[in-house]
N, C-alpha and C. Protein backbone atom coordinates (compact mmCIF):
# COMPACT_ATOMS: atom_id res chain seq x y z
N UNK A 1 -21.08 -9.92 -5.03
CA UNK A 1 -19.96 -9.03 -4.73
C UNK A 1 -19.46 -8.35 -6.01
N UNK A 2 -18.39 -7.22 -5.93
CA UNK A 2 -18.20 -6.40 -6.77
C UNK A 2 -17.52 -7.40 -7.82
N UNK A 3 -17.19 -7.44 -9.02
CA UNK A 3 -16.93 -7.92 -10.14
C UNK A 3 -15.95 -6.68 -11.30
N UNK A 4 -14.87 -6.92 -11.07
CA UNK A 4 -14.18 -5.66 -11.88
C UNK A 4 -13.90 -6.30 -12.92
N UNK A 5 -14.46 -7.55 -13.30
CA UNK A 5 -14.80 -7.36 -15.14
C UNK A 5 -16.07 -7.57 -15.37
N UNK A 6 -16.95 -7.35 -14.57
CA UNK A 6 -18.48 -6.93 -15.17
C UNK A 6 -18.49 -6.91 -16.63
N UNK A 7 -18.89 -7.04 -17.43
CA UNK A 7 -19.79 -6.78 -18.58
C UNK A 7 -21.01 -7.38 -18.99
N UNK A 8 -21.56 -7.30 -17.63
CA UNK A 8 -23.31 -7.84 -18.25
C UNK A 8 -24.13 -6.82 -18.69
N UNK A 9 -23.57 -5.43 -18.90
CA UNK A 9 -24.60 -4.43 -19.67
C UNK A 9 -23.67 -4.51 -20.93
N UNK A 10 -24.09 -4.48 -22.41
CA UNK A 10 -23.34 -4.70 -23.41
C UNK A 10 -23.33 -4.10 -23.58
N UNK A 11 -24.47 -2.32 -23.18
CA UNK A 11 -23.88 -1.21 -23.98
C UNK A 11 -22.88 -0.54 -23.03
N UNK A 12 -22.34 -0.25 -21.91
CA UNK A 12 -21.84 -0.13 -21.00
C UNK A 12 -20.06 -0.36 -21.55
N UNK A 13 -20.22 -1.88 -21.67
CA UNK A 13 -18.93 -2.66 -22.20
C UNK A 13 -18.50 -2.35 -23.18
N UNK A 14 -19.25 -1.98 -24.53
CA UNK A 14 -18.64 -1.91 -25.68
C UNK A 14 -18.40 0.01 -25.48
N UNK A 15 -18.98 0.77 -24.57
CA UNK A 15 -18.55 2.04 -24.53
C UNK A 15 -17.16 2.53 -23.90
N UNK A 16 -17.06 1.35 -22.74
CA UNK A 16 -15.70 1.39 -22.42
C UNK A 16 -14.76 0.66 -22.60
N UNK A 17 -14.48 -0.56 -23.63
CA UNK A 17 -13.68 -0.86 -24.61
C UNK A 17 -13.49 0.50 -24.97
N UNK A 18 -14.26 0.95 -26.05
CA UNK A 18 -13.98 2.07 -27.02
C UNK A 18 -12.84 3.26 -26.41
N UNK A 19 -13.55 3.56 -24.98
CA UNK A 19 -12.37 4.90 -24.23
C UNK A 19 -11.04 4.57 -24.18
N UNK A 20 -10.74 2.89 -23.45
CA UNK A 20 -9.69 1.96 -23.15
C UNK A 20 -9.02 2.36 -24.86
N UNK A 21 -9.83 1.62 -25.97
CA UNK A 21 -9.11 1.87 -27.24
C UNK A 21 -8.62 3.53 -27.58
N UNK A 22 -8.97 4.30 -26.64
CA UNK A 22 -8.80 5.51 -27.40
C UNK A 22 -7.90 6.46 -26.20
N UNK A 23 -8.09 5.83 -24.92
CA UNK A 23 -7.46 6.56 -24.23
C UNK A 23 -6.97 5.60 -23.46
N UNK A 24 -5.71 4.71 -23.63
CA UNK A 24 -5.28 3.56 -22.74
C UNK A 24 -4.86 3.94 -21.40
N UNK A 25 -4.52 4.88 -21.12
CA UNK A 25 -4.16 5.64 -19.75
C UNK A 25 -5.23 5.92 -18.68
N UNK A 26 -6.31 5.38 -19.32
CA UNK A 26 -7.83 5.34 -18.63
C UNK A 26 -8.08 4.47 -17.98
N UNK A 27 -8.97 3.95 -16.38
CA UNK A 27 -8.97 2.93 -16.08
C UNK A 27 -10.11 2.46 -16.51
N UNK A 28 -11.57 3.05 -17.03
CA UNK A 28 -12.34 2.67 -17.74
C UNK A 28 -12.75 1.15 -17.89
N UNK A 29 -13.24 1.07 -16.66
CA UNK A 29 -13.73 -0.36 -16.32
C UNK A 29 -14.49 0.11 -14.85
N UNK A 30 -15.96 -1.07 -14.45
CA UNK A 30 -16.35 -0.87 -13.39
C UNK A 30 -15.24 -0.23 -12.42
N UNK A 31 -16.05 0.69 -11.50
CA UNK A 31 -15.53 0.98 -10.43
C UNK A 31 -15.59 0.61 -9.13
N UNK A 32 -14.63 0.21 -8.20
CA UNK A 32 -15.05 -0.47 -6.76
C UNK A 32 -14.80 0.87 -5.95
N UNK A 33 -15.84 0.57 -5.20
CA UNK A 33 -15.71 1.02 -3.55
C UNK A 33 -14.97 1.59 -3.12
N UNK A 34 -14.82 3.14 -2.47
CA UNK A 34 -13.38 3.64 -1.87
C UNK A 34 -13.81 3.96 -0.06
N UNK A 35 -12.71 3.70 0.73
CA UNK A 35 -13.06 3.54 2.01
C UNK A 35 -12.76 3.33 3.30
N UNK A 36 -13.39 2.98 4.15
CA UNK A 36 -12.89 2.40 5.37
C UNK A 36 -13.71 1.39 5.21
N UNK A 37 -13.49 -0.08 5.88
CA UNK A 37 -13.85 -1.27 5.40
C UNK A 37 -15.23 -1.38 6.35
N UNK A 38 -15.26 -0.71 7.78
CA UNK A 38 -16.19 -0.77 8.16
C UNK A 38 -16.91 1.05 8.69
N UNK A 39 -17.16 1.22 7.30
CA UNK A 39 -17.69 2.52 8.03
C UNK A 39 -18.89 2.76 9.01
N UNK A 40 -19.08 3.60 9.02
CA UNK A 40 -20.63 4.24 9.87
C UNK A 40 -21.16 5.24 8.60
N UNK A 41 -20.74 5.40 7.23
CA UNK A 41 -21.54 6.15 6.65
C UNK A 41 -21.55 5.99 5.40
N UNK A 42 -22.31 4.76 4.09
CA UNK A 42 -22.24 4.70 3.43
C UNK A 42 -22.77 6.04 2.09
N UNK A 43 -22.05 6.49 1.53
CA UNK A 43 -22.50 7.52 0.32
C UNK A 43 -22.06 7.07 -0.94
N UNK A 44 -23.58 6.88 -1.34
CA UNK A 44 -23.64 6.67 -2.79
C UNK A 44 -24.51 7.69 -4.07
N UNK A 45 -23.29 7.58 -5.04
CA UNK A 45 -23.28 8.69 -5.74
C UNK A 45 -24.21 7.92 -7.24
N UNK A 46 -24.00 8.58 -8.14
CA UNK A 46 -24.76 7.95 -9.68
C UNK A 46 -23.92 6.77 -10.59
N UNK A 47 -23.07 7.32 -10.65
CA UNK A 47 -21.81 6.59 -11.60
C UNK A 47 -20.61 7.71 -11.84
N UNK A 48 -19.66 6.85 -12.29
CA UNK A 48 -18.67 7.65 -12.65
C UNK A 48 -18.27 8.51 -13.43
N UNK A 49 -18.03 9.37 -13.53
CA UNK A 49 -17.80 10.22 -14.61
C UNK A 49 -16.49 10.06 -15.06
N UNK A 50 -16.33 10.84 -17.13
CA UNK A 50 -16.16 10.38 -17.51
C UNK A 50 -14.52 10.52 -17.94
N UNK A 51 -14.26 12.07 -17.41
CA UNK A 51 -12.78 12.11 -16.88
C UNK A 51 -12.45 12.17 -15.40
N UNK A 52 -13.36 11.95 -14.10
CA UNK A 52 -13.35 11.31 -13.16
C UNK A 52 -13.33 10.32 -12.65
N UNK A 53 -13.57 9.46 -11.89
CA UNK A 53 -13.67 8.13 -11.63
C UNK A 53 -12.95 7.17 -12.63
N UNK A 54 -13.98 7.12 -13.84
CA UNK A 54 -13.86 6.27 -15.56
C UNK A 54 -12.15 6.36 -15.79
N UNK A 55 -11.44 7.72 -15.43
CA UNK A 55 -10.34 7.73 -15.29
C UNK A 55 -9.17 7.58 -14.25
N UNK A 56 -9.38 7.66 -12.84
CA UNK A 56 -8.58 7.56 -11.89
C UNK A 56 -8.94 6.34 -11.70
N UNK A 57 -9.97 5.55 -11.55
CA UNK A 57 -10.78 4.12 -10.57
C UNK A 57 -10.88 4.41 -9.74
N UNK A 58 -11.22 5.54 -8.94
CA UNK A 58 -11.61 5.97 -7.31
C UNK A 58 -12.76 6.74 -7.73
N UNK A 59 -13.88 6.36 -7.00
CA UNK A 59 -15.53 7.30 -6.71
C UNK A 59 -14.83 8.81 -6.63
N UNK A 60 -15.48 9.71 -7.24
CA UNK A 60 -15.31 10.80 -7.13
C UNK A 60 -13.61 11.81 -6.89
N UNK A 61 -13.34 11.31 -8.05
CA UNK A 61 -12.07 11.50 -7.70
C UNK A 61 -11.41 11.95 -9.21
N UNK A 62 -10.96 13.12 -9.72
CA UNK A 62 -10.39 13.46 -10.68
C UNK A 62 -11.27 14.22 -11.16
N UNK A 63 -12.34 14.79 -10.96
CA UNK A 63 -13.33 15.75 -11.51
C UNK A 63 -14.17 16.73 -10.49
N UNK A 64 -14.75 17.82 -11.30
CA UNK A 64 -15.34 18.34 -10.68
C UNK A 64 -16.48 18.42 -9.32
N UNK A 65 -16.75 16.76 -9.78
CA UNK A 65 -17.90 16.58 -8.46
C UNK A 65 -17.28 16.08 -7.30
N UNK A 66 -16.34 15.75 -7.54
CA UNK A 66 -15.66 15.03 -6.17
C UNK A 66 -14.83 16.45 -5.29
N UNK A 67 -14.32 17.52 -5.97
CA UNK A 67 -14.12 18.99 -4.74
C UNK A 67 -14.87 19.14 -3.81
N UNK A 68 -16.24 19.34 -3.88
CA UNK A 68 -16.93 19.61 -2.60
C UNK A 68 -17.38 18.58 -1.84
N UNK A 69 -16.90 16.99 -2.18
CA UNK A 69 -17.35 16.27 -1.62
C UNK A 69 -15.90 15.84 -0.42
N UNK A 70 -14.79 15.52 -1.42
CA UNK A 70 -13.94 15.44 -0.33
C UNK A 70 -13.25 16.42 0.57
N UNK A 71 -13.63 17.58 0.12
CA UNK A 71 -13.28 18.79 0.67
C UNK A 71 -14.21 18.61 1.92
N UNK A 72 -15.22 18.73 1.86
CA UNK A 72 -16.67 18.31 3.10
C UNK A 72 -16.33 17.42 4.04
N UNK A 73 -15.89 16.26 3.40
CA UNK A 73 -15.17 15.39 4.52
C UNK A 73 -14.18 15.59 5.08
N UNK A 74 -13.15 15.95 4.26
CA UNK A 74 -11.86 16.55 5.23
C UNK A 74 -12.12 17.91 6.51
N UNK A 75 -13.44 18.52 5.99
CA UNK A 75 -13.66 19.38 7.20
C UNK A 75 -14.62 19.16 8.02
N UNK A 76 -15.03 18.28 8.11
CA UNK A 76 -15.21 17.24 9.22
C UNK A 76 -14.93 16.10 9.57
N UNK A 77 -13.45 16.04 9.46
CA UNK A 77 -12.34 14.96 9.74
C UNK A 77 -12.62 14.04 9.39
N UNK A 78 -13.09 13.69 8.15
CA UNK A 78 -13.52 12.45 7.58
C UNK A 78 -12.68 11.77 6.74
N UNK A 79 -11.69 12.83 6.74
CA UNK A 79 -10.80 12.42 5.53
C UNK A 79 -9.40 13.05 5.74
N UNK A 80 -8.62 12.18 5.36
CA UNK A 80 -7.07 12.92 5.59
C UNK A 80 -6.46 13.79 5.16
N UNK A 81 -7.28 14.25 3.87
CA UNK A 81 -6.57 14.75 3.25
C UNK A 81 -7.73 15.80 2.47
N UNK A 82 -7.90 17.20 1.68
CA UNK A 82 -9.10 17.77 1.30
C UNK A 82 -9.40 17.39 -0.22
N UNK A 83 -8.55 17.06 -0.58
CA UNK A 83 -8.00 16.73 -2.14
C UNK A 83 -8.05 15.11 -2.34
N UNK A 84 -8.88 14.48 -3.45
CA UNK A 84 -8.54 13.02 -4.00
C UNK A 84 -8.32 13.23 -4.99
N UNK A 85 -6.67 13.05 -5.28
CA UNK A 85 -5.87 13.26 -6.22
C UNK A 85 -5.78 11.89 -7.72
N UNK A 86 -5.75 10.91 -6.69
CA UNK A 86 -5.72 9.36 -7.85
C UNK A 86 -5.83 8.19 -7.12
N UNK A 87 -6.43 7.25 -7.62
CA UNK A 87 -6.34 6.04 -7.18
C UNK A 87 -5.18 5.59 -5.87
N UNK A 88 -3.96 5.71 -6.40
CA UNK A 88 -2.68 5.33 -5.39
C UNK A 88 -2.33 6.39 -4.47
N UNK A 89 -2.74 7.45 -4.26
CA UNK A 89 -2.52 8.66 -3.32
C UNK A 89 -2.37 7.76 -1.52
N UNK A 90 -2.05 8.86 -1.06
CA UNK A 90 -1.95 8.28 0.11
C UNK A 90 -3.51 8.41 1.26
N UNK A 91 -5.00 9.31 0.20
CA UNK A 91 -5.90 9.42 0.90
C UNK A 91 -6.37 8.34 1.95
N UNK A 92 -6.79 8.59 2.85
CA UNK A 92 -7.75 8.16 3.91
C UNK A 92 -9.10 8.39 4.66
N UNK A 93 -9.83 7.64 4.37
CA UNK A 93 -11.36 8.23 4.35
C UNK A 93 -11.43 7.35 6.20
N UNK A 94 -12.12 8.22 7.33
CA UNK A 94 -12.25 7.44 8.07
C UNK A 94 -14.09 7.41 8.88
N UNK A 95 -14.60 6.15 8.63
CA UNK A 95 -15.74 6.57 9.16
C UNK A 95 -16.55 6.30 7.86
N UNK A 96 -15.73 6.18 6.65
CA UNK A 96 -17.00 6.96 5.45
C UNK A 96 -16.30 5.73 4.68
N UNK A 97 -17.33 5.48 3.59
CA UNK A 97 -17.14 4.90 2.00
C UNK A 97 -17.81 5.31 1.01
N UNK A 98 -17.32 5.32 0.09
CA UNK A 98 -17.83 6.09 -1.11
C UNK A 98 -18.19 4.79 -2.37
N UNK A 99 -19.39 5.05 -2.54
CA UNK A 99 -19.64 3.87 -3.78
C UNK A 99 -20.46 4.65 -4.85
N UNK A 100 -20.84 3.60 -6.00
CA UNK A 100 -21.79 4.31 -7.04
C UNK A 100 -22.85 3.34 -6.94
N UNK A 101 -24.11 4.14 -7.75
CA UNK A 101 -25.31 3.19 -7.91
C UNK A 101 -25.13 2.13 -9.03
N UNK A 102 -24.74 2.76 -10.02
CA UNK A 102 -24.07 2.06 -11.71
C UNK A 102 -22.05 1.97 -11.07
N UNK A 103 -21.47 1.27 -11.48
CA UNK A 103 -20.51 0.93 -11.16
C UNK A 103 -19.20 1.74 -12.44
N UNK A 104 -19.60 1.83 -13.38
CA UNK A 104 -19.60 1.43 -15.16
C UNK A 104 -19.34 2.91 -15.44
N UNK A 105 -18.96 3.43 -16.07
CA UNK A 105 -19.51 5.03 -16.86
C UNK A 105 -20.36 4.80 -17.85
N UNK A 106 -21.57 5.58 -17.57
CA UNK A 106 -22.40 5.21 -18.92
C UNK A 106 -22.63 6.50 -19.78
N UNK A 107 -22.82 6.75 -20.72
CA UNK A 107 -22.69 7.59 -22.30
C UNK A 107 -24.04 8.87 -21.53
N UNK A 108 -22.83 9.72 -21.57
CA UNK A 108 -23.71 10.83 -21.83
C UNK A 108 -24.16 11.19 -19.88
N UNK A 109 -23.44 10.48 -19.12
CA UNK A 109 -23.78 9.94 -17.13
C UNK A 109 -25.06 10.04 -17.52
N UNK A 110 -25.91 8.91 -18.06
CA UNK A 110 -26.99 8.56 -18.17
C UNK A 110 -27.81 7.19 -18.31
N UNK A 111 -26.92 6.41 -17.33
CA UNK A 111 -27.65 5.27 -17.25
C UNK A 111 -29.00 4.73 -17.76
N UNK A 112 -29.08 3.66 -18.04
CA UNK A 112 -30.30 3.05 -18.78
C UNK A 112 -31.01 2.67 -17.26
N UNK A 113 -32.30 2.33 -17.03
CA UNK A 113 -33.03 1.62 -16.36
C UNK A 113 -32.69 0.02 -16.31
N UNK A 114 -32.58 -0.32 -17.32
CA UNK A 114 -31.89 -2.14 -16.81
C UNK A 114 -30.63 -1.85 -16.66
N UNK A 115 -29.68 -1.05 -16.97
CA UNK A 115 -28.80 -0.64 -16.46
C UNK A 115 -28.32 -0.78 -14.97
N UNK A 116 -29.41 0.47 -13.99
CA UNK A 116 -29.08 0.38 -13.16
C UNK A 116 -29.90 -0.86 -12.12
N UNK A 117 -30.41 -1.33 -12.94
CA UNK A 117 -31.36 -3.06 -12.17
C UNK A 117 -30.06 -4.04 -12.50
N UNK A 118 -29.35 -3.97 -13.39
CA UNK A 118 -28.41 -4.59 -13.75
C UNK A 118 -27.18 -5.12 -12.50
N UNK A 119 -26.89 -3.73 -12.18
CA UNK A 119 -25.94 -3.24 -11.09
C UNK A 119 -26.30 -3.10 -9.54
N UNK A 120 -27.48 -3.17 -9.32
CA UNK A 120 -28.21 -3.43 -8.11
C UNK A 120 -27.84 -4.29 -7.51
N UNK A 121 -27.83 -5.38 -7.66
CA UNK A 121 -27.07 -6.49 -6.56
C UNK A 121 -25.69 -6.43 -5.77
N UNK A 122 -24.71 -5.29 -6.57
CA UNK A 122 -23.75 -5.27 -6.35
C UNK A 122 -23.71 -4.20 -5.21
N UNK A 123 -24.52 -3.08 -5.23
CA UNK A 123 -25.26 -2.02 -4.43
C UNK A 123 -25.67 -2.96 -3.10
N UNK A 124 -26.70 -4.04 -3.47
CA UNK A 124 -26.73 -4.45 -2.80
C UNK A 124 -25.95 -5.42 -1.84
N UNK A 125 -25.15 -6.12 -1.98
CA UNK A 125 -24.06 -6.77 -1.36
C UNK A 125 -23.23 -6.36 -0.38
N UNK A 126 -23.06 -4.80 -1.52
CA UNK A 126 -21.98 -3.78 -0.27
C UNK A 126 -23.15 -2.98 0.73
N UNK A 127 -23.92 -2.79 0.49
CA UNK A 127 -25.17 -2.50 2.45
C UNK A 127 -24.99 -3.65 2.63
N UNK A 128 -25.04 -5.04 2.15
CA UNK A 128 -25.65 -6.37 3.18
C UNK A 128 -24.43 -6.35 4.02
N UNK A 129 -23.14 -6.19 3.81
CA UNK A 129 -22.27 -6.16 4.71
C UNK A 129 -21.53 -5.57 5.54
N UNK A 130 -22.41 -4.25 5.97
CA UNK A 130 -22.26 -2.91 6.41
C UNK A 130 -21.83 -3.18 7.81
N UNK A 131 -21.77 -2.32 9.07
CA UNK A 131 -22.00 -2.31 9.66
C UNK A 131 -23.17 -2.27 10.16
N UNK A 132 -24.22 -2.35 11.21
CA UNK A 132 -25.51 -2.43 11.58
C UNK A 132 -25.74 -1.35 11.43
N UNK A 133 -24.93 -0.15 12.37
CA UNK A 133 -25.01 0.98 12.88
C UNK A 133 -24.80 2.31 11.85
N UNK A 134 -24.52 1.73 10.59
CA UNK A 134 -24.16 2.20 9.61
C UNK A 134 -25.15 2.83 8.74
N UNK A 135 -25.33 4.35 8.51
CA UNK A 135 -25.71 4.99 7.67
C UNK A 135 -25.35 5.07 6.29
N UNK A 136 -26.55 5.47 5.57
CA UNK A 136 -26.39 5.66 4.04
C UNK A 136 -26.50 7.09 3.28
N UNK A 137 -26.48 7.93 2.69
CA UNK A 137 -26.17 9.06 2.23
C UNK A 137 -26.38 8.96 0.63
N UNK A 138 -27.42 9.51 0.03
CA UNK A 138 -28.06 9.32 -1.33
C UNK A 138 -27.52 10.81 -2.07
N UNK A 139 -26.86 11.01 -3.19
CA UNK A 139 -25.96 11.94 -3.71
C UNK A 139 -27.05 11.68 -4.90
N UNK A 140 -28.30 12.36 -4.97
CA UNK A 140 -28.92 13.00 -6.13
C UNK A 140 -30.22 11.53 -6.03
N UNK A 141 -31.24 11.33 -6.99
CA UNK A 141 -31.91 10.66 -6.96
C UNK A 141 -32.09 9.22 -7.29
N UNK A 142 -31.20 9.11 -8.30
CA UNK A 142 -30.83 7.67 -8.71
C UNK A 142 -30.37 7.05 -7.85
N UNK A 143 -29.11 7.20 -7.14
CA UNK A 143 -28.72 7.03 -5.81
C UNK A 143 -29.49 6.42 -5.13
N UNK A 144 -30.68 7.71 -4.34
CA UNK A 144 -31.98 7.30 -3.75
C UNK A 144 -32.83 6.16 -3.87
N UNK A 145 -33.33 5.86 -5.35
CA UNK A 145 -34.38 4.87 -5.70
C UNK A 145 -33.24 3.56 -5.68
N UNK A 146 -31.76 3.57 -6.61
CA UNK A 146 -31.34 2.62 -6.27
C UNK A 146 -30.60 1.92 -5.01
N UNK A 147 -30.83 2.21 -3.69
CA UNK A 147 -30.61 1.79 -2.28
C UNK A 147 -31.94 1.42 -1.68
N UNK A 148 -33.34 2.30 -2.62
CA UNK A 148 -34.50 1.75 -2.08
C UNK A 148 -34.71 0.09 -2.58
N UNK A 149 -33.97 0.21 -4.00
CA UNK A 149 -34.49 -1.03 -4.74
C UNK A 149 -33.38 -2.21 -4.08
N UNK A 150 -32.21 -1.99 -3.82
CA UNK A 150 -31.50 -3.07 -2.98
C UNK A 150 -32.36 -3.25 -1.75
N UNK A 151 -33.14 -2.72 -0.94
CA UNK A 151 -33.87 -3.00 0.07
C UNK A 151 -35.15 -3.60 -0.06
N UNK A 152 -35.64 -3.68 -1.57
CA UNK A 152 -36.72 -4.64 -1.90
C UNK A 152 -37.80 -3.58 -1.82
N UNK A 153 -37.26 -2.18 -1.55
CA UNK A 153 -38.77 -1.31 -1.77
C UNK A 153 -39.30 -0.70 -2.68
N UNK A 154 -40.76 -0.62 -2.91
CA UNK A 154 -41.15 0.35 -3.55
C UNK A 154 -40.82 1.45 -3.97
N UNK A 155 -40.22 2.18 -5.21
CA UNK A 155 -39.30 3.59 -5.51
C UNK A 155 -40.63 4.49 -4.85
N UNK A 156 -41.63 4.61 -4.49
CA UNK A 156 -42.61 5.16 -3.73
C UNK A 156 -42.52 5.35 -2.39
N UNK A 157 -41.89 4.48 -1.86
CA UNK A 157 -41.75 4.05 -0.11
C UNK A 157 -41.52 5.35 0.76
N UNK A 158 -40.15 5.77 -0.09
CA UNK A 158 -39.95 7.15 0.42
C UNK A 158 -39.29 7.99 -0.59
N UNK A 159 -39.53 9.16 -0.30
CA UNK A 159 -39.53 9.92 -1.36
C UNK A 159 -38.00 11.30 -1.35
N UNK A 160 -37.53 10.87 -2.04
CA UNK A 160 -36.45 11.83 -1.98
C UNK A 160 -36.80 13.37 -2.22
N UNK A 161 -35.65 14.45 -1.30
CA UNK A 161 -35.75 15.12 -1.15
C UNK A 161 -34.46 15.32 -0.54
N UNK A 162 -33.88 16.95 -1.06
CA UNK A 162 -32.42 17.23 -0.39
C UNK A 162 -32.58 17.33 0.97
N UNK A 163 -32.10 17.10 2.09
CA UNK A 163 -32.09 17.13 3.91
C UNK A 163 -33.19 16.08 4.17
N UNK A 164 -33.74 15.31 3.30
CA UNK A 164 -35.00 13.94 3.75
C UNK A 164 -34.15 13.47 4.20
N UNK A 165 -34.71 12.67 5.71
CA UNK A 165 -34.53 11.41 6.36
C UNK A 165 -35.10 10.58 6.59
N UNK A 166 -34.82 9.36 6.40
CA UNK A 166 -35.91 8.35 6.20
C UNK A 166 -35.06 7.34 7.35
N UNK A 167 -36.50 6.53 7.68
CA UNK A 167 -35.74 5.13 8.09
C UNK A 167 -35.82 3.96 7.32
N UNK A 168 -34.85 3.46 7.35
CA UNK A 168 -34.59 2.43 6.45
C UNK A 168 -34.98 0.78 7.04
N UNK A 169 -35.98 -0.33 6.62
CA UNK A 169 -36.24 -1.40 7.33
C UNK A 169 -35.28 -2.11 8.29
N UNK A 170 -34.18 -2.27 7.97
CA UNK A 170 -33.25 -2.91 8.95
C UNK A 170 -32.89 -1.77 10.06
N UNK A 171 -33.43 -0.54 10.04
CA UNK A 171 -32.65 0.26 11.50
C UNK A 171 -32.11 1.38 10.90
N UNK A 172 -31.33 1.31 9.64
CA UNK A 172 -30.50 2.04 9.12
C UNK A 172 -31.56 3.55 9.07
N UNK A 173 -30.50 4.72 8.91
CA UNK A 173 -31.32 6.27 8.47
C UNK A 173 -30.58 6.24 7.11
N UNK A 174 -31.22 6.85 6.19
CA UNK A 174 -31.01 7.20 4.52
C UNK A 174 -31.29 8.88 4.59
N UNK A 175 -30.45 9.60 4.55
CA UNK A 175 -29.90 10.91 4.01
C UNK A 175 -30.00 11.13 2.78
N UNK A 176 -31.10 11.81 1.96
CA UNK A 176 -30.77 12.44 0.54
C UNK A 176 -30.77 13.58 0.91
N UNK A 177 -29.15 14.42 -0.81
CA UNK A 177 -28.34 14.81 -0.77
C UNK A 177 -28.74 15.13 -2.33
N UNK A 178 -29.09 16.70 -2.55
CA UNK A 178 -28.60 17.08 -4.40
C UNK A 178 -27.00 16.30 -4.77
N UNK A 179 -27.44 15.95 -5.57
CA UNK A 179 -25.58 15.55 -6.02
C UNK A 179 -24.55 16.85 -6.29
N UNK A 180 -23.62 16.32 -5.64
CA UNK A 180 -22.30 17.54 -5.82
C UNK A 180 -21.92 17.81 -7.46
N UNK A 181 -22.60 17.80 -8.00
CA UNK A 181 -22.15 18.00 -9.62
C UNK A 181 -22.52 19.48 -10.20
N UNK A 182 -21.32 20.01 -10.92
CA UNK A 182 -21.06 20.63 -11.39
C UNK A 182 -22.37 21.75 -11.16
N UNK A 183 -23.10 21.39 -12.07
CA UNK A 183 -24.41 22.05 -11.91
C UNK A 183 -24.98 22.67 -10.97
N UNK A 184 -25.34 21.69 -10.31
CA UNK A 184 -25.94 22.02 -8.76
C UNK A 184 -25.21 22.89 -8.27
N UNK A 185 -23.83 22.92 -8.02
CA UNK A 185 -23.34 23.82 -7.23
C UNK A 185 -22.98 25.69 -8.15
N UNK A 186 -22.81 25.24 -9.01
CA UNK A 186 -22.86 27.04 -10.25
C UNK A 186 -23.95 27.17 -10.04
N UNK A 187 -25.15 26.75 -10.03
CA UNK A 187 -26.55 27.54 -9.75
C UNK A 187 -26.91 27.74 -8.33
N UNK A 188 -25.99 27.26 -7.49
CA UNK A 188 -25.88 27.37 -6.26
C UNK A 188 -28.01 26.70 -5.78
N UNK A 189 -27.99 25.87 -6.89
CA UNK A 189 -29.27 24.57 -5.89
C UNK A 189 -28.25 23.86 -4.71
N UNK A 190 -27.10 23.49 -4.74
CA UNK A 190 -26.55 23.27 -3.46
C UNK A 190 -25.32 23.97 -3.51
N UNK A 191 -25.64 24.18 -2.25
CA UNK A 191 -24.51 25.06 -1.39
C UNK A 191 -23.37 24.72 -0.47
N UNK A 192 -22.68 24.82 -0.36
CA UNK A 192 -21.31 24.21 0.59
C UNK A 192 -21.97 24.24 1.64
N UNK A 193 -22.57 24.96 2.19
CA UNK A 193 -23.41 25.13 3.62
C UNK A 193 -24.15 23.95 3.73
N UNK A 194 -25.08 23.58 2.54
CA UNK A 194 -26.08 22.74 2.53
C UNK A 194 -26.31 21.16 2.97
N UNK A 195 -24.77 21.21 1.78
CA UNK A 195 -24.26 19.89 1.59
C UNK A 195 -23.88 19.73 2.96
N UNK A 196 -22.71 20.69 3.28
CA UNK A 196 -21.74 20.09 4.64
C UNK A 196 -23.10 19.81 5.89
N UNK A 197 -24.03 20.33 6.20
CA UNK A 197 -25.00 20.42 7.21
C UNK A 197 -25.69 18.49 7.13
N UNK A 198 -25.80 18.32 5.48
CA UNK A 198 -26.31 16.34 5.49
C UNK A 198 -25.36 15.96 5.80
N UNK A 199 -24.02 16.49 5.40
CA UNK A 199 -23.08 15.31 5.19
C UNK A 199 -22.85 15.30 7.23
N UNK A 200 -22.88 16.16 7.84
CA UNK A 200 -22.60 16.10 9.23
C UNK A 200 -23.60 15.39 9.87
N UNK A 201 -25.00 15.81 9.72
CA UNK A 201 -25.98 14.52 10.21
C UNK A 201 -25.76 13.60 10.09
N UNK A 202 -25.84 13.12 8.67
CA UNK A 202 -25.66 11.65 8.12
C UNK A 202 -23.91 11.08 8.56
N UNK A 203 -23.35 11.54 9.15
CA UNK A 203 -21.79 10.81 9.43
C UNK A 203 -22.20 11.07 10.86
N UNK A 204 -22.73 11.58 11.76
CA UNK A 204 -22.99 11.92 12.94
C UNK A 204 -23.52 10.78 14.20
């Protein structure tokens, strides 16, 4: 289960000491889970960013990548509100939870490979206690391989791709999704159209 003093990656830990030392107003520590306790649509993103998340403690929340994501949900009533303003807001996600693959902010949103093997169990824990009926939603590729690797599969098994659907061994469908970041959306590789069209399957 989730662990909000994690520090079994040491470079991870000693990077966010350092923010904590430099920006105490930061929550800069693993991040947990934001949600409804039993959704129907798990979405998992990369990690937190580093005046997002790293700073509010809510998935996608205080930065640029989290606009088109909770905006998407609120217009398909997923969410109470279009805006995730901070941690203590009065948001309400219904139907949906929002997690990361890496929990941690890592230097540069660039996770190490034992990194994210590191943090896998914890990935894994939150699917083992899903609902049955419950979908998953992969926000860029890391995402992807790390929900394959909580399932014990081959990063080969299936192959990501933005609008791929896969089935997942226990029943579940897996939705990959370009990640809502900055990027992607100024070069318009994803599109509000795009995104909102998975995010409606995959919550559907």
């Amino acid at each position: 289960m989730f662990k909000a003093d994690c520090k079994t990656c040491s470079r991870l830990a000693t990077f966010l000491d350092n923010i904590k030392a430099e920006r105490p107003d930061y929550f800069a520590a693993p991040v947990p889970a934001f949600g409804d306790e039993k959704p129907k649509l798990l979405i998992v993103g990369l990690a937190p960013g580093m005046h997002g998340a790293n700073r509010t403690g809510r998935p996608f929340t205080g930065d640029f990548a989290g606009i088109l994501l909770y905006q998407t949900l609120f217009d398909l009533g997923l969410s109470s509100a279009p805006v995730s303003e901070h941690a203590s807001d009065s948001l309400a996600l219904y139907g949906v939870r929002i997690t990361n693959a890496v929990k941690c902010l890592p230097p540069q949103n660039k996770p190490e490979t034992s990194e994210i093997r590191n943090c896998n169990p914890y990935l894994k824990s939150e699917i083992d206690i899903l609902p049955v009926s419950c979908n998953l939603m992969a926000l860029g590729k890391i995402a992807h391989d790390a929900i394959l690797r909580a399932y014990g599969l081959k990063l080969s098994a299936l192959k990501f791709g933005h609008a791929a659907e896969h089935m997942l061994p226990d029943g579940r469908k897996l939705f990959d999704s370009y990640h809502c970041s900055r990027y992607n959306t100024q070069t318009r590789r994803l599109t509000e159209k795009m995104f909102r069209d998975v995010l409606r399957r995959a919550s559907g």
